[in-house]
Protein backbone atom coordinates (compact mmCIF):
# COMPACT_ATOMS: atom_id res chain seq x y z
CA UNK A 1 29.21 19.63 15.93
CA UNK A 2 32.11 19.30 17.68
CA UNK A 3 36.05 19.95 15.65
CA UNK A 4 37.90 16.76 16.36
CA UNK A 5 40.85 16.70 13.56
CA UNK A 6 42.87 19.90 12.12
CA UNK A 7 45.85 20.81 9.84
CA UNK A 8 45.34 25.04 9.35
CA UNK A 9 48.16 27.13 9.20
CA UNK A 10 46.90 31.02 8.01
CA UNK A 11 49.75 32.98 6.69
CA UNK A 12 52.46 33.80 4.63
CA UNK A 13 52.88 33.58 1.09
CA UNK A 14 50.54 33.55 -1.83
CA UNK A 15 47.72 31.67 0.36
CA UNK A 16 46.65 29.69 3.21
CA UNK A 17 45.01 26.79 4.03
CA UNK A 18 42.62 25.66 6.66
CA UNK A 19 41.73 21.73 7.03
CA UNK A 20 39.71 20.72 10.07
CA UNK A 21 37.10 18.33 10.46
CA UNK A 22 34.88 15.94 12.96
CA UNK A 23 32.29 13.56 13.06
CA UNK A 24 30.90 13.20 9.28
CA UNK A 25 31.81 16.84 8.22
CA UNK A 26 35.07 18.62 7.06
CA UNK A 27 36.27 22.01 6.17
CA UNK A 28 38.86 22.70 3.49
CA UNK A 29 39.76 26.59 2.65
CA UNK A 30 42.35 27.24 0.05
CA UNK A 31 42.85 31.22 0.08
CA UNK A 32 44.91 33.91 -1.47
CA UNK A 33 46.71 35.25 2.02
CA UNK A 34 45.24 38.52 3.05
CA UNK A 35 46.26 39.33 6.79
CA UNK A 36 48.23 41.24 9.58
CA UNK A 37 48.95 39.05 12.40
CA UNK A 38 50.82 41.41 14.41
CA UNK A 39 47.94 42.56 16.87
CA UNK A 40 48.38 38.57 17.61
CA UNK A 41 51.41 38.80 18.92
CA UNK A 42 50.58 41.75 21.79
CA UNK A 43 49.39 40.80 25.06
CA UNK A 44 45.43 42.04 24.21
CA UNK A 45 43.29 38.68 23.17
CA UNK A 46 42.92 37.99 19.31
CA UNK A 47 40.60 37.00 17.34
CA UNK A 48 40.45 35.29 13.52
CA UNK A 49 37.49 35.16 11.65
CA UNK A 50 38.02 33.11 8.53
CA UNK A 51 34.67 33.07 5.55
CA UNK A 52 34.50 29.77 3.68
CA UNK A 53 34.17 31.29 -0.11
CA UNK A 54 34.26 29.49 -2.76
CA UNK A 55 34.95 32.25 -5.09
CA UNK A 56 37.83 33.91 -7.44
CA UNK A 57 40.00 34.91 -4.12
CA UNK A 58 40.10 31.50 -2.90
CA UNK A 59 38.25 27.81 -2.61
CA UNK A 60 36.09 26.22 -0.09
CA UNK A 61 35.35 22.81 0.03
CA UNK A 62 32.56 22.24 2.97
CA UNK A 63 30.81 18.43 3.40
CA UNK A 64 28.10 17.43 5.93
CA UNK A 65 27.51 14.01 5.59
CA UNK A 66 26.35 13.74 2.21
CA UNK A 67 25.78 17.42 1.27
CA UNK A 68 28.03 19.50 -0.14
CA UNK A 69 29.12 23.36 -0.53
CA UNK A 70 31.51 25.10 -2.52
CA UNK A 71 34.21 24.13 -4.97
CA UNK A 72 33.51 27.16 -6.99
CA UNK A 73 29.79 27.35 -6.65
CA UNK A 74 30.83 31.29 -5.55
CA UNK A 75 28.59 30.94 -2.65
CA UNK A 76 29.21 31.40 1.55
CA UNK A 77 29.87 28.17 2.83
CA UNK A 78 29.79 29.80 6.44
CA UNK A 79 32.91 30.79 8.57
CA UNK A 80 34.78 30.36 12.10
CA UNK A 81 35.83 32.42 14.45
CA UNK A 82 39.32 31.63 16.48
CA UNK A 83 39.82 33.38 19.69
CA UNK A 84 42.83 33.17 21.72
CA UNK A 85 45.12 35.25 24.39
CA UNK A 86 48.20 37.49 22.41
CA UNK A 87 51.57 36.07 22.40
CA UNK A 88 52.41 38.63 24.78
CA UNK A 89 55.82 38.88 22.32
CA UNK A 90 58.69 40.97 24.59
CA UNK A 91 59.39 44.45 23.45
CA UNK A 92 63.09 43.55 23.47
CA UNK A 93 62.88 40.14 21.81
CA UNK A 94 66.17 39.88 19.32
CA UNK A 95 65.18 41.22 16.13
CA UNK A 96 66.84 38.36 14.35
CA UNK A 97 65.83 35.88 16.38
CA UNK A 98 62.05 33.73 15.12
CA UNK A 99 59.61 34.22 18.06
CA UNK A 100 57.74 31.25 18.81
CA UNK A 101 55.08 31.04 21.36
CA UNK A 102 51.79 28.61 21.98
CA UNK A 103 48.65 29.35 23.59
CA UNK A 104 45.36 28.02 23.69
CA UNK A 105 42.45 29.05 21.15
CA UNK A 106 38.59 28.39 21.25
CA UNK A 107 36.51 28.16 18.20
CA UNK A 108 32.55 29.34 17.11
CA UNK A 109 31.43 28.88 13.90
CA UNK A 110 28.47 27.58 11.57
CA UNK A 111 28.81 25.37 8.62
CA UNK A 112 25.60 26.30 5.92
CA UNK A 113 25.26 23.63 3.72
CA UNK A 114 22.46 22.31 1.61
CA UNK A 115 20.15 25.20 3.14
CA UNK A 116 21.07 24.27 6.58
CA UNK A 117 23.04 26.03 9.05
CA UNK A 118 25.05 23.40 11.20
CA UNK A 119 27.15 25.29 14.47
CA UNK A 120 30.42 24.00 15.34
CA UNK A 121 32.65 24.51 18.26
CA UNK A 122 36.11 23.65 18.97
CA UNK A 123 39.51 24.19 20.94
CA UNK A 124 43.03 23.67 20.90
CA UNK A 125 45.95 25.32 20.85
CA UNK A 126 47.65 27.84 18.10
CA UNK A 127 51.29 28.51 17.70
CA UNK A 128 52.45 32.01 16.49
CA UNK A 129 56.17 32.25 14.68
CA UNK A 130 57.33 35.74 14.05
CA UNK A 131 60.48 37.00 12.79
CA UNK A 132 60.74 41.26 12.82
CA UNK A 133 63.32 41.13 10.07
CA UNK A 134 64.51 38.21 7.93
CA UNK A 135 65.56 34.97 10.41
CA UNK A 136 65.65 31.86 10.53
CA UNK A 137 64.08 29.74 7.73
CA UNK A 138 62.25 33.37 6.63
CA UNK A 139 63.58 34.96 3.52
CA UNK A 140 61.59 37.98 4.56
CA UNK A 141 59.66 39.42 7.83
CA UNK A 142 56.37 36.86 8.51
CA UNK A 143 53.97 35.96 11.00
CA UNK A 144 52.23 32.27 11.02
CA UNK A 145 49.63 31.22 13.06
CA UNK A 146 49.53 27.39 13.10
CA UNK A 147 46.00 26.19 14.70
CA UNK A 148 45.83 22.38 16.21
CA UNK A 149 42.11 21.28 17.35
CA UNK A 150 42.16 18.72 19.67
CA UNK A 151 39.89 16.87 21.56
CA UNK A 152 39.18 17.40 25.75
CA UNK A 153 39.34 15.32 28.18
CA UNK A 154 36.99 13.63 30.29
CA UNK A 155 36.12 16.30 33.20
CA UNK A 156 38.29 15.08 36.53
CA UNK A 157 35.23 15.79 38.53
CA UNK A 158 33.19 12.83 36.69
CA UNK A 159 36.68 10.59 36.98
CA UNK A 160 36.59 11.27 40.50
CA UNK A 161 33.21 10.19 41.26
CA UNK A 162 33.71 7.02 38.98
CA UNK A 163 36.53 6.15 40.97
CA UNK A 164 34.68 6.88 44.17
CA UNK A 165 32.01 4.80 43.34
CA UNK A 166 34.02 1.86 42.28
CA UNK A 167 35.84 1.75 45.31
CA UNK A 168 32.99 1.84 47.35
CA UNK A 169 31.75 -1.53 44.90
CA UNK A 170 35.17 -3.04 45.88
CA UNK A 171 34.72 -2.13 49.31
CA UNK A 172 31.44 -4.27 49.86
CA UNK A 173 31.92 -6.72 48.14
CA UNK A 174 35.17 -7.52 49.93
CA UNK A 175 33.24 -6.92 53.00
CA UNK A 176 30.24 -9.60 52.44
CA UNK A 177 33.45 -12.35 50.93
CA UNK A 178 34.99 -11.87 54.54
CA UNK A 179 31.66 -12.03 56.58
CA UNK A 180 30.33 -15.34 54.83
């Protein structure tokens, strides 16, 4: 199963909340926050492994097609893991001054629903704010990763053969119009 749709955003506060989603399944994780994201923000790759619980700590709501997982049935619902390059953050960024940086992320996980494990993959794009003392709209020192799936493109190899290939259509059929 391929991630198509997203709204996730893990940290600060009280909890976070990860909403993502594709062809006839979604993910929904309300969770009490319980992270460091600094090792994020260093030039070594990172990677976030979020468990869908539906427990005390937190809710999961899972759907595949018509089954269902979670919503306080204190069971794994399965889990994801986000990898992605560090935000490479300067050593002598202004302390007082949000850093914001985006970089791409990939995505492995498995959905188990209903007695069936379903695998999912994804990519997109996460961007990491971090302020080292209170800035900007931060009443305190934070780190947010903000994850956005999206969907790829069409290879440019394959465009360039279609293209190829039409042309060459084009080309002789303009050449029988002119010989008739």
């Amino acid at each position: 199963m391929t991630i198509l749709e997203s709204g996730s955003e893990v940290g600060p506060g009280d909890f976070s909340v990860v909403r993502f989603g594709g062809d006839d399944f979604s993910v929904e994780q309300m969770k009490e926050f319980a992270g460091i994201f600094g090792p994020a923000f260093g030039v070594e790759p990172f990677v976030h492994s979020i468990n869908f619980l539906s427990s005390l700590s937190g809710l999961a709501d899972v759907r595949v097609g018509s089954q269902h997982c979670g919503m306080n049935d204190f069971v794994s619902c399965g889990d994801i893991r986000l990898t992605s390059p560090g935000f490479a953050m300067p050593t002598d960024w202004p302390i007082n001054t949000p850093f914001v940086a985006t970089v791409p992320f990939t995505a492995t996980g498995q959905l188990l629903v209903g007695g069936n494990q379903y695998d999912m993959v994804g990519r997109g794009t996460v961007t990491g704010t971090r302020c080292l003392t209170p800035c900007g709209r931060f009443s305190e020192t934070q780190a947010i990763l903000t994850y956005n799936f999206s969907v790829g493109e069409p290879p440019s190899l394959v465009l360039m053969l279609v293209s190829t290939i039409a042309i060459g259509i084009v080309f002789v059929l303009r050449r029988s119009v002119v010989n008739t």
